[in-house]
Protein backbone atom coordinates (compact mmCIF):
# COMPACT_ATOMS: atom_id res chain seq x y z
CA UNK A 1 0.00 0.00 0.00
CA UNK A 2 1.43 3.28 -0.86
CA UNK A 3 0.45 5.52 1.87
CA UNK A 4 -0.07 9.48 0.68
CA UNK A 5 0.32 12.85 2.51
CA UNK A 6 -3.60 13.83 2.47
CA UNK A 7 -5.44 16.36 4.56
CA UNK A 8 -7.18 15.12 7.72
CA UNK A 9 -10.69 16.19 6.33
CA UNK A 10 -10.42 16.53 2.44
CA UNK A 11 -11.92 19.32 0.74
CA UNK A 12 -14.32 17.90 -1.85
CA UNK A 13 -16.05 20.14 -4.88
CA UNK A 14 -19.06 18.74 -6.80
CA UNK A 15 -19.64 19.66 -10.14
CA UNK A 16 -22.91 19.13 -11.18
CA UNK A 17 -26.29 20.06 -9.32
CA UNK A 18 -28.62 17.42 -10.81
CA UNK A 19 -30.65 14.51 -8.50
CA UNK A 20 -27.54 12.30 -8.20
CA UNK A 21 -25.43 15.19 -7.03
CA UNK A 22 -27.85 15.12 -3.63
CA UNK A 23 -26.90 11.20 -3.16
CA UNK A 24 -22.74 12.05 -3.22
CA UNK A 25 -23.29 15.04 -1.42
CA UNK A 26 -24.98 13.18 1.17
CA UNK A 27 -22.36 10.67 1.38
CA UNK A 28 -19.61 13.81 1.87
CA UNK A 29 -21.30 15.37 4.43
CA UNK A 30 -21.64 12.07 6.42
CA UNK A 31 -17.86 11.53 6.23
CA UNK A 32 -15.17 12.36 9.36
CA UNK A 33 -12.93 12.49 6.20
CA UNK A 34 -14.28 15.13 4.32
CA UNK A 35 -16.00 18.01 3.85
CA UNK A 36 -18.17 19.85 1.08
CA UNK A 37 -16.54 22.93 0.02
CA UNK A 38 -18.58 24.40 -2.43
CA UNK A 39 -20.74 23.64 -5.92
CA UNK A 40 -20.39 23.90 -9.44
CA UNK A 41 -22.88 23.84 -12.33
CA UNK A 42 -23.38 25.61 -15.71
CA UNK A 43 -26.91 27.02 -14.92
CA UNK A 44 -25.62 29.87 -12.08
CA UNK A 45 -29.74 29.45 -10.82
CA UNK A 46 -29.52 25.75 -10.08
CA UNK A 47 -25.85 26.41 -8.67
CA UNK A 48 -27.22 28.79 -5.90
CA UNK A 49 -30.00 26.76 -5.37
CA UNK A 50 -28.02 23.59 -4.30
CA UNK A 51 -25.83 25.64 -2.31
CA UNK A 52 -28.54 27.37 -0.51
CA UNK A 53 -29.96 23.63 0.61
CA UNK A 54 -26.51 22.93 1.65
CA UNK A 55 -25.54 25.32 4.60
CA UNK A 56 -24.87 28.72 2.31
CA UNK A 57 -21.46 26.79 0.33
CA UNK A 58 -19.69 28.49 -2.26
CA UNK A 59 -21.24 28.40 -5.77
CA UNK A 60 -19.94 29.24 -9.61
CA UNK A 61 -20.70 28.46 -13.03
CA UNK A 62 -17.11 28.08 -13.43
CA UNK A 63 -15.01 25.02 -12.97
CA UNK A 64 -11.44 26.83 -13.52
CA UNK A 65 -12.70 29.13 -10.99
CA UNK A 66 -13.74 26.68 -8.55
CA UNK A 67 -10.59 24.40 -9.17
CA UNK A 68 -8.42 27.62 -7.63
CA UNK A 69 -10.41 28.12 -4.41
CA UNK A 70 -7.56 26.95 -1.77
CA UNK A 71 -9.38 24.37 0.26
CA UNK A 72 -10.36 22.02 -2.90
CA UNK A 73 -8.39 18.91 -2.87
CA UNK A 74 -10.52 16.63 -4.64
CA UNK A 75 -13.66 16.60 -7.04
CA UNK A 76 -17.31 14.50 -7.45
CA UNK A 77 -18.65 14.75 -10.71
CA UNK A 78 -22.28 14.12 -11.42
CA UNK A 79 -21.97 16.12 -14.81
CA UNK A 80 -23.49 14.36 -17.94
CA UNK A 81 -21.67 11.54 -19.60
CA UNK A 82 -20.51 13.39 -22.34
CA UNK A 83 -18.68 16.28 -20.61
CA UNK A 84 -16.40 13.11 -18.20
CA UNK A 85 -13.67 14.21 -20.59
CA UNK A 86 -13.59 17.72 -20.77
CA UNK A 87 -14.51 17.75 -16.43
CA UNK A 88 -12.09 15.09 -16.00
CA UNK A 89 -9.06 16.68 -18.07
CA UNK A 90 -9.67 20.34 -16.62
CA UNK A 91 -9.62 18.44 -12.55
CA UNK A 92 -5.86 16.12 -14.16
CA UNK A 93 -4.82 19.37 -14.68
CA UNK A 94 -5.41 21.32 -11.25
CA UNK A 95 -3.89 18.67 -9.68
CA UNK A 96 -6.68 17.18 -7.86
CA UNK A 97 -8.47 13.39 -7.34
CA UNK A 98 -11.75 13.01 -8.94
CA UNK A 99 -14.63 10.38 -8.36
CA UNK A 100 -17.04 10.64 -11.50
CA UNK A 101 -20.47 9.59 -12.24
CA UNK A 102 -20.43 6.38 -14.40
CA UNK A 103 -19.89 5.67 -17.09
CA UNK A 104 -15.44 6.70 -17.11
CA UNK A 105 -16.39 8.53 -20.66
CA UNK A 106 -18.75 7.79 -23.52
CA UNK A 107 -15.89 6.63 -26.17
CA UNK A 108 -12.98 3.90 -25.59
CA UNK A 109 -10.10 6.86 -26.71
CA UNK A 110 -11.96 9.08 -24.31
CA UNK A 111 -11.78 6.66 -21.25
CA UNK A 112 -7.41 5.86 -21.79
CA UNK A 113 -7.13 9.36 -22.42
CA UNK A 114 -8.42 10.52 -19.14
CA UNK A 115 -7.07 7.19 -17.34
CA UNK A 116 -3.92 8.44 -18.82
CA UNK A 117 -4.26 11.92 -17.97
CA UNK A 118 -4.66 10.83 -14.05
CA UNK A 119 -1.50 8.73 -14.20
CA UNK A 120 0.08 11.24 -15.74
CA UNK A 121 -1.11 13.66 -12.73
CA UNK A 122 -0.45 11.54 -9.95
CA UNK A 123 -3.82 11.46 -8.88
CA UNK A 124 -6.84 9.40 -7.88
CA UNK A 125 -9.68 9.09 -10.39
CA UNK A 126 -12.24 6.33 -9.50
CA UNK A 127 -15.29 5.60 -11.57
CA UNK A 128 -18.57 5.97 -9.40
CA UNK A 129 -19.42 2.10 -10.26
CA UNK A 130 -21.95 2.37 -7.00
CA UNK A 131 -23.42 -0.91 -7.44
CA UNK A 132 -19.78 -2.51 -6.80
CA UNK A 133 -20.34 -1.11 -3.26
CA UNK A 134 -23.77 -2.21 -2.93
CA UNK A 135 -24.55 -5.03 -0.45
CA UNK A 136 -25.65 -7.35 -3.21
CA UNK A 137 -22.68 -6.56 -5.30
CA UNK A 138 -19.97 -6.88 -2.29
CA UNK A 139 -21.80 -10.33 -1.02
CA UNK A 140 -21.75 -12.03 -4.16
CA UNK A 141 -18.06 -11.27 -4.55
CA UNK A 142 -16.84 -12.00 -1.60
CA UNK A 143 -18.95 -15.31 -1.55
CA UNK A 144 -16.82 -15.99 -4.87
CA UNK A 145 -13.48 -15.06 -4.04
CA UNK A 146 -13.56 -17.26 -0.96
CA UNK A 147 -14.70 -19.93 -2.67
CA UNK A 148 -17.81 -21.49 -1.72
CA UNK A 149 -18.97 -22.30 -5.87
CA UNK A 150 -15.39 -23.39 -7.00
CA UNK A 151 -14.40 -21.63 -9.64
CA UNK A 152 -17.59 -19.05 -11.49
CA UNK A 153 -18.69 -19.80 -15.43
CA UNK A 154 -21.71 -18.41 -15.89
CA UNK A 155 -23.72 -15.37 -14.76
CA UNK A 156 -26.78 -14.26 -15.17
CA UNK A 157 -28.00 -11.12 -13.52
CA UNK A 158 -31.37 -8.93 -14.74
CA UNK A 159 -32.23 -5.88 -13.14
CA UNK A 160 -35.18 -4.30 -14.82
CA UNK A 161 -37.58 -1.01 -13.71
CA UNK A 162 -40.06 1.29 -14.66
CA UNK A 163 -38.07 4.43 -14.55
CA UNK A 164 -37.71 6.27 -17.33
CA UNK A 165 -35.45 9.46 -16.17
CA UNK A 166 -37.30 12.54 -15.33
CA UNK A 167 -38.72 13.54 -18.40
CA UNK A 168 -38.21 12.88 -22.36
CA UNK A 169 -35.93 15.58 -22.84
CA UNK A 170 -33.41 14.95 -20.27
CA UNK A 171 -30.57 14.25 -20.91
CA UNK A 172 -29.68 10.46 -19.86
CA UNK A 173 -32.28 10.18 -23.01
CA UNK A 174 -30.02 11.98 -25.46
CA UNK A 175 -27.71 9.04 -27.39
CA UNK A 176 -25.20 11.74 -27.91
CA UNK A 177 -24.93 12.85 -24.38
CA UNK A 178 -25.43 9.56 -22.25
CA UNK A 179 -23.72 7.21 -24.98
CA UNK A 180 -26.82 5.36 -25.13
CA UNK A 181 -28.36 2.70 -22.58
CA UNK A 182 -25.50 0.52 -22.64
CA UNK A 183 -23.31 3.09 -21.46
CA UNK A 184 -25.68 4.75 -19.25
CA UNK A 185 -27.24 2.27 -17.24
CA UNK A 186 -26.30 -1.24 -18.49
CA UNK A 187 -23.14 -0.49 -18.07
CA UNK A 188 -23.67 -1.39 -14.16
CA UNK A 189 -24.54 -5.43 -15.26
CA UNK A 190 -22.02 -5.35 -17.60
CA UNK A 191 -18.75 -4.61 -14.98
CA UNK A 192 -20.59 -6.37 -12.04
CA UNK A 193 -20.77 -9.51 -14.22
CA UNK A 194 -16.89 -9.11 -14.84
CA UNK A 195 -15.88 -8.39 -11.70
CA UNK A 196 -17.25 -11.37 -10.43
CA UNK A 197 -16.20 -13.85 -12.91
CA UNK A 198 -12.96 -12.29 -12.80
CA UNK A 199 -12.33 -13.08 -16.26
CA UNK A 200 -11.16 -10.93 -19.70
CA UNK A 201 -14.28 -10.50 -21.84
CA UNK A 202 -13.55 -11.29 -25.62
CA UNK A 203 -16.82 -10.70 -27.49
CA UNK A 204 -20.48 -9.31 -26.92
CA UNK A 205 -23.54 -9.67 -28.94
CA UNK A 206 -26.57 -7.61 -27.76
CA UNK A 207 -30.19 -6.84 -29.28
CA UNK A 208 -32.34 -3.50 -27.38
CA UNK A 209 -35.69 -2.20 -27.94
CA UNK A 210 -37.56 1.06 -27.62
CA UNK A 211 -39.91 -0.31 -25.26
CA UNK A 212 -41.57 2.51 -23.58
CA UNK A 213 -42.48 4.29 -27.48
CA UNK A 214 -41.05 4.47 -31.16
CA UNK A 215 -40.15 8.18 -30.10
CA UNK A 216 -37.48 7.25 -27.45
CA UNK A 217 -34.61 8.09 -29.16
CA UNK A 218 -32.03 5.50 -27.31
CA UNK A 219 -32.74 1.80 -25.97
CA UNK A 220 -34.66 1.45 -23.13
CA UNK A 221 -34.69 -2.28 -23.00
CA UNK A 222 -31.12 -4.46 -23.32
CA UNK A 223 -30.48 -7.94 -23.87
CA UNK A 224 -26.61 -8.42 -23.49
CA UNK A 225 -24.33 -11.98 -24.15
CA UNK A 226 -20.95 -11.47 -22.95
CA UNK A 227 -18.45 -14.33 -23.93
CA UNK A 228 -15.11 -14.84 -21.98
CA UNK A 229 -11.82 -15.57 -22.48
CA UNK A 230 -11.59 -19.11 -20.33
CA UNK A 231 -14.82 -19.57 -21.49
CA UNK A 232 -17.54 -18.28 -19.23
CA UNK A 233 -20.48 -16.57 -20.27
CA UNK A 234 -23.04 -13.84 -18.88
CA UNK A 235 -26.59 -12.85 -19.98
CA UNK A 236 -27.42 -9.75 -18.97
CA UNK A 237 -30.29 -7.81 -19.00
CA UNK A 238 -30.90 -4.25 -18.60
CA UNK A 239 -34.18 -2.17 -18.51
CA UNK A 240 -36.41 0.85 -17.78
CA UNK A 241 -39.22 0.09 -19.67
CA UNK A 242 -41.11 -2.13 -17.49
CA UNK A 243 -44.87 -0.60 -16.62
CA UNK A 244 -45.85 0.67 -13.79
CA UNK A 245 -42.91 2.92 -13.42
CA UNK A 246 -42.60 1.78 -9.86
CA UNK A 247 -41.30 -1.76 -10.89
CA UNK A 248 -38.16 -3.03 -9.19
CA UNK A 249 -36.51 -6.30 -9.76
CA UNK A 250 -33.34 -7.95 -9.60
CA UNK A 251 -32.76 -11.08 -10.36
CA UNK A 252 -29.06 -12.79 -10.05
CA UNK A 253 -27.64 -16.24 -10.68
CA UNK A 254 -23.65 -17.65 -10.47
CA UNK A 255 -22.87 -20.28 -11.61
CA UNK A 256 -19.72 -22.46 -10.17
CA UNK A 257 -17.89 -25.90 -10.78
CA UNK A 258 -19.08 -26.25 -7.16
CA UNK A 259 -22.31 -24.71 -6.41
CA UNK A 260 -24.41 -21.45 -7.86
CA UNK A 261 -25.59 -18.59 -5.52
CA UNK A 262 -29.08 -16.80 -6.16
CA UNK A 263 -30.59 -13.85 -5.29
CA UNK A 264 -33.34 -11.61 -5.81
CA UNK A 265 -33.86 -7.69 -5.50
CA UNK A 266 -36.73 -8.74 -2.14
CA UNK A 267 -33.78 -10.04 -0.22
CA UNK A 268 -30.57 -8.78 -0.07
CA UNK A 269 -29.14 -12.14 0.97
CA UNK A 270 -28.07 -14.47 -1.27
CA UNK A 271 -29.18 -18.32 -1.64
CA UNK A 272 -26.18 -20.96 -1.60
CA UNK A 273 -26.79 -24.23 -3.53
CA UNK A 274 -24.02 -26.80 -2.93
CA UNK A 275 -22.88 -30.62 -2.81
CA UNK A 276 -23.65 -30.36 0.69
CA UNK A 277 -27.25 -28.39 0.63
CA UNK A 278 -28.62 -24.82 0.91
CA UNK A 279 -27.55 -22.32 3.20
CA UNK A 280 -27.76 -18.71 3.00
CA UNK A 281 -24.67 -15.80 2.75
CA UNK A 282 -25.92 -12.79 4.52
CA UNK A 283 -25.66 -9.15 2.93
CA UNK A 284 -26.16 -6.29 5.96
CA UNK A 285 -28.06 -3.16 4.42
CA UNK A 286 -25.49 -0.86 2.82
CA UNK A 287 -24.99 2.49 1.54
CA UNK A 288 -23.45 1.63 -1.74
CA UNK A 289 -22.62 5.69 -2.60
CA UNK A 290 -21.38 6.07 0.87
CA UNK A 291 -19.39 2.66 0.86
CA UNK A 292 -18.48 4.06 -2.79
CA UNK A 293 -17.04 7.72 -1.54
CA UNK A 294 -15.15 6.39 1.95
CA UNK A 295 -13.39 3.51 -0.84
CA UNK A 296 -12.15 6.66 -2.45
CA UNK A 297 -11.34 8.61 0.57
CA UNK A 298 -9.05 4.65 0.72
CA UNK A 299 -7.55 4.98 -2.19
CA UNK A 300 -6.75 8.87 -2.31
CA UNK A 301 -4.58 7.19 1.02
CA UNK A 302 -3.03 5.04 -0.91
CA UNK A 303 -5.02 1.89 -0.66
CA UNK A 304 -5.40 -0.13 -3.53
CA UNK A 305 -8.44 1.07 -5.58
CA UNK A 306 -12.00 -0.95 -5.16
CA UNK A 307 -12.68 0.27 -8.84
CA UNK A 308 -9.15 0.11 -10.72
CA UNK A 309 -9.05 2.81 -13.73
CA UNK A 310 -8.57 -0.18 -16.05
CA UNK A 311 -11.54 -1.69 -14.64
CA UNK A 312 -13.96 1.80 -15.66
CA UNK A 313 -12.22 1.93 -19.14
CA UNK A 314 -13.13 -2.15 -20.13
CA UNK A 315 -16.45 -1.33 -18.54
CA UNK A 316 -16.78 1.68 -21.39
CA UNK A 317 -15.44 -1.01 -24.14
CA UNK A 318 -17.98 -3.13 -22.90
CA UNK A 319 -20.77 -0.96 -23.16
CA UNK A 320 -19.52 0.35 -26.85
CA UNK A 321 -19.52 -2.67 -27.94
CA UNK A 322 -23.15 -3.29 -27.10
CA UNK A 323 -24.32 -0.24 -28.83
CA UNK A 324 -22.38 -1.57 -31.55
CA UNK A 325 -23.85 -4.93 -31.58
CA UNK A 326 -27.36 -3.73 -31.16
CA UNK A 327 -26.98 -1.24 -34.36
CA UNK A 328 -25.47 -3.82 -36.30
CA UNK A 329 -27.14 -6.84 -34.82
CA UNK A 330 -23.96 -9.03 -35.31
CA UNK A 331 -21.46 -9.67 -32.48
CA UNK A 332 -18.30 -7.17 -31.56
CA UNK A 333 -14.92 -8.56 -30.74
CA UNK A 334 -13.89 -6.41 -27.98
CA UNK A 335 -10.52 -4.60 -28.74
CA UNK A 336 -12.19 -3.94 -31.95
CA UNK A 337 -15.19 -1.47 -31.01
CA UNK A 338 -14.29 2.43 -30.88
């Protein structure tokens, strides 16, 4: 572990006043490590706004401005997909860590370019893969990693609502700004699945839908087949088009030479089928965005990352290579999708 010089409480900036800006401000303020230092977003209204609800903190349109105020040290991004690059570049540059919004960028060159830019910096940038950090997510690894199915070949993991952003002009809706479903929200199934199986992905073949109407202009509905390199295989699925709107499930099966674990969004704890019967592997209730922002707090330490950079930049290849396979409806060697 390489331990780093940090400050005792580190100075963290958002940029970005939308509704997911409320969940990693939440998880700042409920940090002994940190503090919020002050808000940035391109409409100066919303800006002063969100710092009004948040005890008076400084507020800009800005981000070069904001970058210079002495006490920042690090930055949360909750900006749309699109801008990760530009955000993510201008925070290499000042010198400070970042934690942004998933996906790491909305292109393969962008994601190495600002993994490269961090390196390059010497600084922490982390991916905000929440669902990594989740209980269900953390269980089912650590059931894995210890062992208890022998070794994982096959997962299948659905999580499907009714959701369909906050309106049909927002952004996440926009193919050029969110990348598209695959990049927006599948790509949470699509680096869980790897994670777990621990394995290098080699080829995807996906089919989507525009479930809720003909009008939507992206995906809403995703059907994903990843293929791996020692031969294991997840089929993933991926929605917000299920009616009502207040639909929740998730639905999970692994697979192992020994056993298969199963679990469903109604309880977080996971079923465990083996040779020698059924059992159960608890999950305790967790806050995934604040388990999410104190692993970064870790890692700006110098503890090895919970979501390595390379680990955000194959989940991007992933997820352009299922909006490639969907628009072409033939399978994409990964490696080969831009």
């Amino acid at each position: 572990m390489e331990q780093r010089s940090v400050p005792s409480r580190i100075g963290t900036l958002l940029v970005g006043a939308g509704f997911i800006a409320e969940v990693h401000a939440a998880a700042v303020t409920a940090s002994d490590r940190a503090h919020l230092v002050g808000i940035v977003d391109t409409d100066p209204g919303r800006a002063a706004a969100f710092s009004r609800s948040h005890g008076a903190i400084p507020h800009t349109d800005d981000l070069a401005e904001a970058l210079a105020w002495p006490d920042v040290d690090a930055v949360v991004a909750c900006t749309p997909n699109h801008t990760h690059l530009g955000v993510g570049a201008a925070v290499a540059a000042a010198g400070k860590h970042l934690l942004v919004e998933k996906p790491l960028a909305t292109t393969v060159a962008d994601a190495q370019a600002l993994a490269a830019a961090f390196a390059a910096a010497g600084r922490v940038l982390m991916a905000a893969h929440s669902h990594r950090h989740h209980g269900y997510g953390r269980t089912v690894k650590d059931a894995i990693d210890a062992g208890v199915i022998g070794s994982p070949a096959h997962v299948r993991l659905s999580i499907l609502g009714g959701w369909i952003w906050t309106g049909w002009d927002a952004w996440a809706a926009d193919p050029v700004a969110s990348g598209g479903h695959a990049l927006h929200n599948g790509v949470h199934v699509l680096d869980l699945a790897t994670w777990w199986l621990s394995a290098d992905p080699v080829r995807v073949y996906a089919r989507g839908r525009h479930q809720t109407a003909a009008e939507l202009r992206i995906n809403d509905y995703l059907e994903m087949v990843v293929e791996y390199a020692g031969g294991e295989v997840a089929v993933l699925e991926m929605s917000r088009a299920h009616r009502p709107g207040s639909f929740g499930l998730r639905d999970l099966r692994v697979v192992g030479s020994a056993g298969m674990i199963s679990e469903d969004w109604a309880d977080e704890a996971a079923f465990l089928f083996t040779e020698g019967g059924t059992g159960l592997v608890a999950a305790a209730g967790v806050d995934g965005f604040g388990a999410q922002f104190e692993s970064w707090l870790d890692t700006i330490g110098g503890a090895p990352p919970a979501m390595p950079v390379s680990d955000a930049v194959r989940a991007v290849e992933l997820a352009v290579a299922v909006e490639e396979s969907v628009s072409t409806g033939r399978p994409v060697e990964l490696g080969v999708a831009a």
